[in-house]
C-alpha atoms as a PDB file:
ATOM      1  CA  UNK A   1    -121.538 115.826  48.915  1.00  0.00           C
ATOM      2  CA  UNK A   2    -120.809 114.595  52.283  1.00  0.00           C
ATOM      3  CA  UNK A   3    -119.122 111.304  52.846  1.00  0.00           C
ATOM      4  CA  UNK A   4    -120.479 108.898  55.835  1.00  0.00           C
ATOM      5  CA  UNK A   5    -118.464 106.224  57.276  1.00  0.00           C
ATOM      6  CA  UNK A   6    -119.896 103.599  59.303  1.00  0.00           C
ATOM      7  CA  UNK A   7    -117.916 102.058  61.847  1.00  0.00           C
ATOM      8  CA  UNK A   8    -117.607  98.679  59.803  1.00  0.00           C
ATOM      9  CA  UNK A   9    -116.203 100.836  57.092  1.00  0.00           C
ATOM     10  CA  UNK A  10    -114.062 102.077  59.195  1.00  0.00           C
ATOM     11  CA  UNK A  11    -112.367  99.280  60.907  1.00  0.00           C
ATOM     12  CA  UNK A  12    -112.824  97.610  57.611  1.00  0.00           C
ATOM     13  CA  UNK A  13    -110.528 100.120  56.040  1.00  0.00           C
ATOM     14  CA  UNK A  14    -108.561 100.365  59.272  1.00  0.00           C
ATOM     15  CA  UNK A  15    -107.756  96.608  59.058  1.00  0.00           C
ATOM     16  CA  UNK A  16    -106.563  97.248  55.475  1.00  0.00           C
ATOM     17  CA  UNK A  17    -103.841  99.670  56.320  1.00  0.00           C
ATOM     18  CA  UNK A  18    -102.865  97.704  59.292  1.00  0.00           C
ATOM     19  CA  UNK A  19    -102.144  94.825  57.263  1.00  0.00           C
ATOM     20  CA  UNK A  20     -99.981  96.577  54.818  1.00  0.00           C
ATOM     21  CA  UNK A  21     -98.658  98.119  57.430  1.00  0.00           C
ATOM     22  CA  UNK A  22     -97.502  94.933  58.873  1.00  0.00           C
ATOM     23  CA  UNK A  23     -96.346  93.148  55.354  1.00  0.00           C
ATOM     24  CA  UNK A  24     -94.105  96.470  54.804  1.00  0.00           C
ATOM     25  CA  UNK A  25     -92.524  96.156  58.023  1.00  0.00           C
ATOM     26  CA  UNK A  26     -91.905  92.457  58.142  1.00  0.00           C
ATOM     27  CA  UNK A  27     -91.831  91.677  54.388  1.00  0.00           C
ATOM     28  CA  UNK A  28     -93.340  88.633  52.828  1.00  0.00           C
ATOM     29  CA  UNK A  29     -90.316  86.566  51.437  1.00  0.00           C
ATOM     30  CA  UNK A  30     -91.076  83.167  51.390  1.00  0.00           C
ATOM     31  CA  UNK A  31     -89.054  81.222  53.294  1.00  0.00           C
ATOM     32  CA  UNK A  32     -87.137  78.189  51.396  1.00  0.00           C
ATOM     33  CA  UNK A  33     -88.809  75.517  50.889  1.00  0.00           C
ATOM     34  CA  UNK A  34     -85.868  73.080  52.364  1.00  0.00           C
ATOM     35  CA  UNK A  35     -83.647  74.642  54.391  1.00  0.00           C
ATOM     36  CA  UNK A  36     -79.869  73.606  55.093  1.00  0.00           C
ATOM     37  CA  UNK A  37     -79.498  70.392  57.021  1.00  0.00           C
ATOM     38  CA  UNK A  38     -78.220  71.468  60.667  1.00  0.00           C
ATOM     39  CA  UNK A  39     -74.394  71.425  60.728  1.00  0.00           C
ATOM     40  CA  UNK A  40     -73.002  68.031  62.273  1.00  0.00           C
ATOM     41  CA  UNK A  41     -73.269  67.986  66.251  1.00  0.00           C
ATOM     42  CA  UNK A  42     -69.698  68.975  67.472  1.00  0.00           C
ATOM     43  CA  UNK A  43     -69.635  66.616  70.479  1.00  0.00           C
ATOM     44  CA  UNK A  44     -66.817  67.852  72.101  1.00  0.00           C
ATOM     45  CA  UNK A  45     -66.801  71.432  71.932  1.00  0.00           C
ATOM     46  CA  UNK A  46     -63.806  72.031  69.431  1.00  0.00           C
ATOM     47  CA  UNK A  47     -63.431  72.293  65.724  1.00  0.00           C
ATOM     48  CA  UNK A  48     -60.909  70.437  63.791  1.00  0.00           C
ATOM     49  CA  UNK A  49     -60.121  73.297  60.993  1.00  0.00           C
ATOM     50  CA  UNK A  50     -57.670  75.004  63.810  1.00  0.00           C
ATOM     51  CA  UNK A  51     -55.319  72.036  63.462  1.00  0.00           C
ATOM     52  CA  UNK A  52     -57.107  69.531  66.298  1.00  0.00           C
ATOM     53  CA  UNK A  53     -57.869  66.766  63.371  1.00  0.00           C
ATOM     54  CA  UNK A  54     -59.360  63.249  64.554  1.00  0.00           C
ATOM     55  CA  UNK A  55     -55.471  62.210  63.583  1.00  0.00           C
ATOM     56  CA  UNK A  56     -54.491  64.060  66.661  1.00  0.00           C
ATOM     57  CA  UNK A  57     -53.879  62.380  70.229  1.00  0.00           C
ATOM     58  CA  UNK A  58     -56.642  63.453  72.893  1.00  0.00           C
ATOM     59  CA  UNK A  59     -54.494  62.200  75.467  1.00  0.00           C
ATOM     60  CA  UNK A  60     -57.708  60.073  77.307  1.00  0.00           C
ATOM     61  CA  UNK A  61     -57.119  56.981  76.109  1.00  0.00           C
ATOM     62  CA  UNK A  62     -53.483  56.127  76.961  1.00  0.00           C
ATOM     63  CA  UNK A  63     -51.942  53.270  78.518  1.00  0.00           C
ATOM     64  CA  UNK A  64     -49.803  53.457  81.303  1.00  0.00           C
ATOM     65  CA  UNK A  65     -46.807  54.100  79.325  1.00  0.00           C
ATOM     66  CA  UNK A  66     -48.548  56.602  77.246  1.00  0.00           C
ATOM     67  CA  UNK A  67     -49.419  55.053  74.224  1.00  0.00           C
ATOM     68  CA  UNK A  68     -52.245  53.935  73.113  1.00  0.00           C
ATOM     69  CA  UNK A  69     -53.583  50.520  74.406  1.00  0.00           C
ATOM     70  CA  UNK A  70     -53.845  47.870  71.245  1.00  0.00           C
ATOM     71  CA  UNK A  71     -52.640  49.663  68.828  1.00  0.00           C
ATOM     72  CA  UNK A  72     -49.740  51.066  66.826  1.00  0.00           C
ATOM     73  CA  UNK A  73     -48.040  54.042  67.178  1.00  0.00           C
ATOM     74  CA  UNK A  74     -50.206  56.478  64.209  1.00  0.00           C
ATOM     75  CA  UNK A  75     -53.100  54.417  64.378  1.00  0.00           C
ATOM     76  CA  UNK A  76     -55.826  56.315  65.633  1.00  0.00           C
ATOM     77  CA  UNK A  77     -59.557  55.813  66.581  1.00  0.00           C
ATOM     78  CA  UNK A  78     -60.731  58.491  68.755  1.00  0.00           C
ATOM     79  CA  UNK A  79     -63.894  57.170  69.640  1.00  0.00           C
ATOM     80  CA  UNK A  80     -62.250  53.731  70.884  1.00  0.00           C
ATOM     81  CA  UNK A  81     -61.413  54.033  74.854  1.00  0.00           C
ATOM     82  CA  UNK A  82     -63.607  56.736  75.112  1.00  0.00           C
ATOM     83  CA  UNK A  83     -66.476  59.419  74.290  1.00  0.00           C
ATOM     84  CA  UNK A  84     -66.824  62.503  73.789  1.00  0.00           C
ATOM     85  CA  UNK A  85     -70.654  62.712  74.201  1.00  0.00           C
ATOM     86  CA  UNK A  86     -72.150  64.438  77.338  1.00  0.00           C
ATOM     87  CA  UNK A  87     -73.503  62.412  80.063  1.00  0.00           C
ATOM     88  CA  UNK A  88     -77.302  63.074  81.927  1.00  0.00           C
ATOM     89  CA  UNK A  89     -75.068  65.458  84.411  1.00  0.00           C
ATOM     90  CA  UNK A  90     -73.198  67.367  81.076  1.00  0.00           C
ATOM     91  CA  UNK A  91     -70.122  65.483  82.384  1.00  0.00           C
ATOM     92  CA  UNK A  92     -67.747  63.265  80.321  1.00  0.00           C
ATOM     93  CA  UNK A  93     -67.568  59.526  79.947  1.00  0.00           C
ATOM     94  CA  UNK A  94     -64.761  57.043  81.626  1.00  0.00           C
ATOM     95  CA  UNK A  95     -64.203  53.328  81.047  1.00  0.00           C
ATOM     96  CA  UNK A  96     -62.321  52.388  84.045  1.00  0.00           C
ATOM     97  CA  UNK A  97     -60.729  48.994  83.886  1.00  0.00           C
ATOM     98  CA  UNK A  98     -60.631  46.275  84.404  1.00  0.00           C
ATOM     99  CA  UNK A  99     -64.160  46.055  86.125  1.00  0.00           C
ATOM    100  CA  UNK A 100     -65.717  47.751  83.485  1.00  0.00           C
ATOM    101  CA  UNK A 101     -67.220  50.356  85.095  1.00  0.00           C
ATOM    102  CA  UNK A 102     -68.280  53.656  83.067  1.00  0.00           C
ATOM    103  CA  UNK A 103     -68.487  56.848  84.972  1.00  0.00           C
ATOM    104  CA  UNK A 104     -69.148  60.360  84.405  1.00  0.00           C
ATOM    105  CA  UNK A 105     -67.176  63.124  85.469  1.00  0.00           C
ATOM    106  CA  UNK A 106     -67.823  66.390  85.885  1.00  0.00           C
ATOM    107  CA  UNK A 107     -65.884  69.330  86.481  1.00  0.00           C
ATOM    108  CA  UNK A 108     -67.223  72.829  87.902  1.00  0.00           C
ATOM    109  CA  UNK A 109     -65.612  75.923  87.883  1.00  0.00           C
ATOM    110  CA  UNK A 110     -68.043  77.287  90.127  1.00  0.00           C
ATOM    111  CA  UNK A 111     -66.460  75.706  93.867  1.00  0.00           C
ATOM    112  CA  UNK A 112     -63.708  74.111  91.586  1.00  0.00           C
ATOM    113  CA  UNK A 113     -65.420  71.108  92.230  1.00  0.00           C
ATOM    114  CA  UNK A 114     -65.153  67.579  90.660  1.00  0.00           C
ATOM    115  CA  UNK A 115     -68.214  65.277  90.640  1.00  0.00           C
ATOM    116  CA  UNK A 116     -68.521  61.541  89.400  1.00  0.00           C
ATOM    117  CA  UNK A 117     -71.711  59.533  88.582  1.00  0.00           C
ATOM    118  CA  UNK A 118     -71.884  55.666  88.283  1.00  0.00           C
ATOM    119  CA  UNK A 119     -75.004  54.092  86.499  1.00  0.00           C
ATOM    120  CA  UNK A 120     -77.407  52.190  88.551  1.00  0.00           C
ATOM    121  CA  UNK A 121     -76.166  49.207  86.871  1.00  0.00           C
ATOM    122  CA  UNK A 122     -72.603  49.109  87.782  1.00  0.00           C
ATOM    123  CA  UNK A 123     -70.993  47.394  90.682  1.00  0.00           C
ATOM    124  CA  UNK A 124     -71.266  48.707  94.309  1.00  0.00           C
ATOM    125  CA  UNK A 125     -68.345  51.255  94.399  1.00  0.00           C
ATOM    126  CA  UNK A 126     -66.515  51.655  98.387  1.00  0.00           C
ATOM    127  CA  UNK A 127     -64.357  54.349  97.336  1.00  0.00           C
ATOM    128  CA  UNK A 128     -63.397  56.985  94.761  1.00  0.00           C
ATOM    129  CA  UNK A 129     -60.308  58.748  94.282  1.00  0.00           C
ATOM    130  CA  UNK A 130     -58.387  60.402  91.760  1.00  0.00           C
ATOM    131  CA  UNK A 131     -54.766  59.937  91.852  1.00  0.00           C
ATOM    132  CA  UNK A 132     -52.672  63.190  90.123  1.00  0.00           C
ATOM    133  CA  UNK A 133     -49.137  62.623  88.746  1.00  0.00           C
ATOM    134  CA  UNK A 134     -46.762  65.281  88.285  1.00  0.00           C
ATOM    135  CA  UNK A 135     -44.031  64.332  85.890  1.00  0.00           C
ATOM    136  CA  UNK A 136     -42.502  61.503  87.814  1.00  0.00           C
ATOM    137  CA  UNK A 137     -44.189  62.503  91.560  1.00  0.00           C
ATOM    138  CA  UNK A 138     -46.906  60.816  92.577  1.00  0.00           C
ATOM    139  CA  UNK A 139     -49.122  63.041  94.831  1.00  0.00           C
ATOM    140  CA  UNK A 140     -51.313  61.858  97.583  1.00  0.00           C
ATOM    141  CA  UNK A 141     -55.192  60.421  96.586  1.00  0.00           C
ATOM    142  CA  UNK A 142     -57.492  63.165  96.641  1.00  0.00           C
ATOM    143  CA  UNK A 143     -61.336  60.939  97.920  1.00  0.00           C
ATOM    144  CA  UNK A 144     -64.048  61.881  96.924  1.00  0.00           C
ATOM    145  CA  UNK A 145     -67.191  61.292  99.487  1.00  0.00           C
ATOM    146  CA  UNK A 146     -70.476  60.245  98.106  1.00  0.00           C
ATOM    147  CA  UNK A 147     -73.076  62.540  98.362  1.00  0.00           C
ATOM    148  CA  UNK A 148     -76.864  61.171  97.914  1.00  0.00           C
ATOM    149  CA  UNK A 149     -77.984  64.912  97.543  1.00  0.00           C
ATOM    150  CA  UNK A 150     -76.531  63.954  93.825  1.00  0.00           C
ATOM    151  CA  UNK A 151     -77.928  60.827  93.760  1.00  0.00           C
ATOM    152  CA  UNK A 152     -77.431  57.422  95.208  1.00  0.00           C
ATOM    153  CA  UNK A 153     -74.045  56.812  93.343  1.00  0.00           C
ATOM    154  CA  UNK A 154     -72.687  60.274  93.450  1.00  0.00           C
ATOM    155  CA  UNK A 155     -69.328  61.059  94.331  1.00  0.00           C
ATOM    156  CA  UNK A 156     -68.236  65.118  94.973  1.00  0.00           C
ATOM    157  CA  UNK A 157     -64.963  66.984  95.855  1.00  0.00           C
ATOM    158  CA  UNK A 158     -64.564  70.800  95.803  1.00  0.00           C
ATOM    159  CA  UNK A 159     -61.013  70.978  95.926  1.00  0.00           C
ATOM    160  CA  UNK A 160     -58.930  73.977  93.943  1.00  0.00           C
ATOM    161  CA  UNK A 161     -55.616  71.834  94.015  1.00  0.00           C
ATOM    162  CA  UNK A 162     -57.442  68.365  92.093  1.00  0.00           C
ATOM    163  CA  UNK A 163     -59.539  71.311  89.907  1.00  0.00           C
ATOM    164  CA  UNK A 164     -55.724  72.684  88.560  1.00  0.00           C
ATOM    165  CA  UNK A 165     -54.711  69.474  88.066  1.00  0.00           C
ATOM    166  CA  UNK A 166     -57.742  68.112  85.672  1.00  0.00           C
ATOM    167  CA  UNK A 167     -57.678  71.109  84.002  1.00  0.00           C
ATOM    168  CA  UNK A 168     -53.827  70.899  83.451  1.00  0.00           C
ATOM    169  CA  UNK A 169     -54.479  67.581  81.765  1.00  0.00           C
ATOM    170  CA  UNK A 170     -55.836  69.644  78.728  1.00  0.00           C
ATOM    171  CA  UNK A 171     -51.644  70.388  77.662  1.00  0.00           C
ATOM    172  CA  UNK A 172     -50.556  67.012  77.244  1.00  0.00           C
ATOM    173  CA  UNK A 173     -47.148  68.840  77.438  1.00  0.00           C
ATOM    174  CA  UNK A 174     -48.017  69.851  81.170  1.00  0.00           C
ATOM    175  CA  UNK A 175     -46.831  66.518  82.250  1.00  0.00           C
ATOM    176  CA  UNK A 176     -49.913  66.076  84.420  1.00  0.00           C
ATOM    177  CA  UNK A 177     -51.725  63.029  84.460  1.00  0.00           C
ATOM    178  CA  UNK A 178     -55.288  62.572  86.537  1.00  0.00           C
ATOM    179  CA  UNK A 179     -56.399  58.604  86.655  1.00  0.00           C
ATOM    180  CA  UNK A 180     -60.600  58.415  88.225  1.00  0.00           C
ATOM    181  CA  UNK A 181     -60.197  55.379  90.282  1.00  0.00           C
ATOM    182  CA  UNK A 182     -63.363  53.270  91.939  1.00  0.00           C
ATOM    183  CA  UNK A 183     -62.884  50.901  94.484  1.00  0.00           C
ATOM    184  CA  UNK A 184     -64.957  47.852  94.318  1.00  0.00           C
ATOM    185  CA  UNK A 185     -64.926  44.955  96.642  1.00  0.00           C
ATOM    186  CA  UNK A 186     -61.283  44.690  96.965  1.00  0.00           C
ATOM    187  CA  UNK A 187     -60.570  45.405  93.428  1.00  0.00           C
ATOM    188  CA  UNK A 188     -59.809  48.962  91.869  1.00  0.00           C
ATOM    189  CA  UNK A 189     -60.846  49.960  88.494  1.00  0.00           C
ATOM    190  CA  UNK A 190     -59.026  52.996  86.794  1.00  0.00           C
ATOM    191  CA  UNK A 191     -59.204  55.243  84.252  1.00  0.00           C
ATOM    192  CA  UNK A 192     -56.803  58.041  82.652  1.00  0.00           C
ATOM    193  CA  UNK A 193     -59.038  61.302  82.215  1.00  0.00           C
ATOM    194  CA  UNK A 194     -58.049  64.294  80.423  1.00  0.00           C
ATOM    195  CA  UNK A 195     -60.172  67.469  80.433  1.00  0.00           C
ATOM    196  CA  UNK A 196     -60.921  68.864  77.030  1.00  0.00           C
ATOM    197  CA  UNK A 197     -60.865  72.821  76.846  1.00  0.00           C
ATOM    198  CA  UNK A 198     -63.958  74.309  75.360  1.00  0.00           C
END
């Protein structure tokens, strides 16, 4: 007895195998029906199980003494004076005072430059400068120039001197402190900035 195959058998049979081939290979678990919620967005790049609790001082909200503005010593609310959520340019967040003027900073390893956005809505700013501290020295401003290839209220510096300092700022124990400061009119704003290691 001789066996034909048509070529519909074939592929028919073909198909077959191919598809066990494939369920073998990849299996055919079924997937859960709901799956774990996403963890909680980290929003500032650190976790708090190596020691870095929300009781902890960030160091970016200080007054000019260097404690915290309003509020006893211990008391703590880290989101008050500042946040740690990532701006349009993936820079952080400043409230300088007492215009009320947020900005966002951003600092690039790559040309160890520092760049600083203001929102359409926010005063006309003249100037920007950040002004470095070293223990008890006050250093020279380092200004910023705009730069409309940014945008219309972008401010840039590539400087490796004002890139050491901001990153210092990350050991409060450094004795660094970096204050973003917009000029206004004839009125300057300020903030204290601190850069948070990721």
């Amino acid at each position: 007895m001789v066996l034909k195959f048509s070529s519909v058998r074939f592929m028919a049979a073909t198909s077959v195998l191919l598809a066990m081939l494939g369920l073998g290979v990849t299996g055919c678990e079924k997937k859960p029906a709901d799956p774990e919620p996403a963890p909680a967005v980290d929003d500032h790049g650190h976790s708090h199980e190596d020691g870095h609790g929300h009781d902890e001082d960030h160091g970016d909200h200080e007054g000019e003494d260097g404690h915290h503005e309003g509020r006893a010593e211990g008391d703590h609310d880290d989101h008050a004076g500042h946040d740690h959520t990532l701006g349009p340019n993936g820079g952080h967040f400043a409230d300088l005072e007492p215009a009320d003027i947020e900005a966002e900073w951003v600092i690039l390893d790559e040309g160890k430059e520092l760049q600083v956005f203001f929102p359409e809505s926010a005063a006309e700013v003249s100037a920007v400068t950040f002004q470095v501290t070293l223990g008890d020295e006050k250093l020279p401003p380092y200004s910023l120039k705009q730069n409309k290839e940014l945008g219309v209220r972008a401010w840039r510096l590539a400087d490796p001197a004002l890139f050491n300092h901001v990153k210092m700022t990350a050991d409060k124990k450094s004795g660094v402190k970096v204050s973003l400061v917009a000029t206004t009119g004839d009125k300057e704003s300020k903030a204290v900035i601190t850069h948070h290691q990721h």
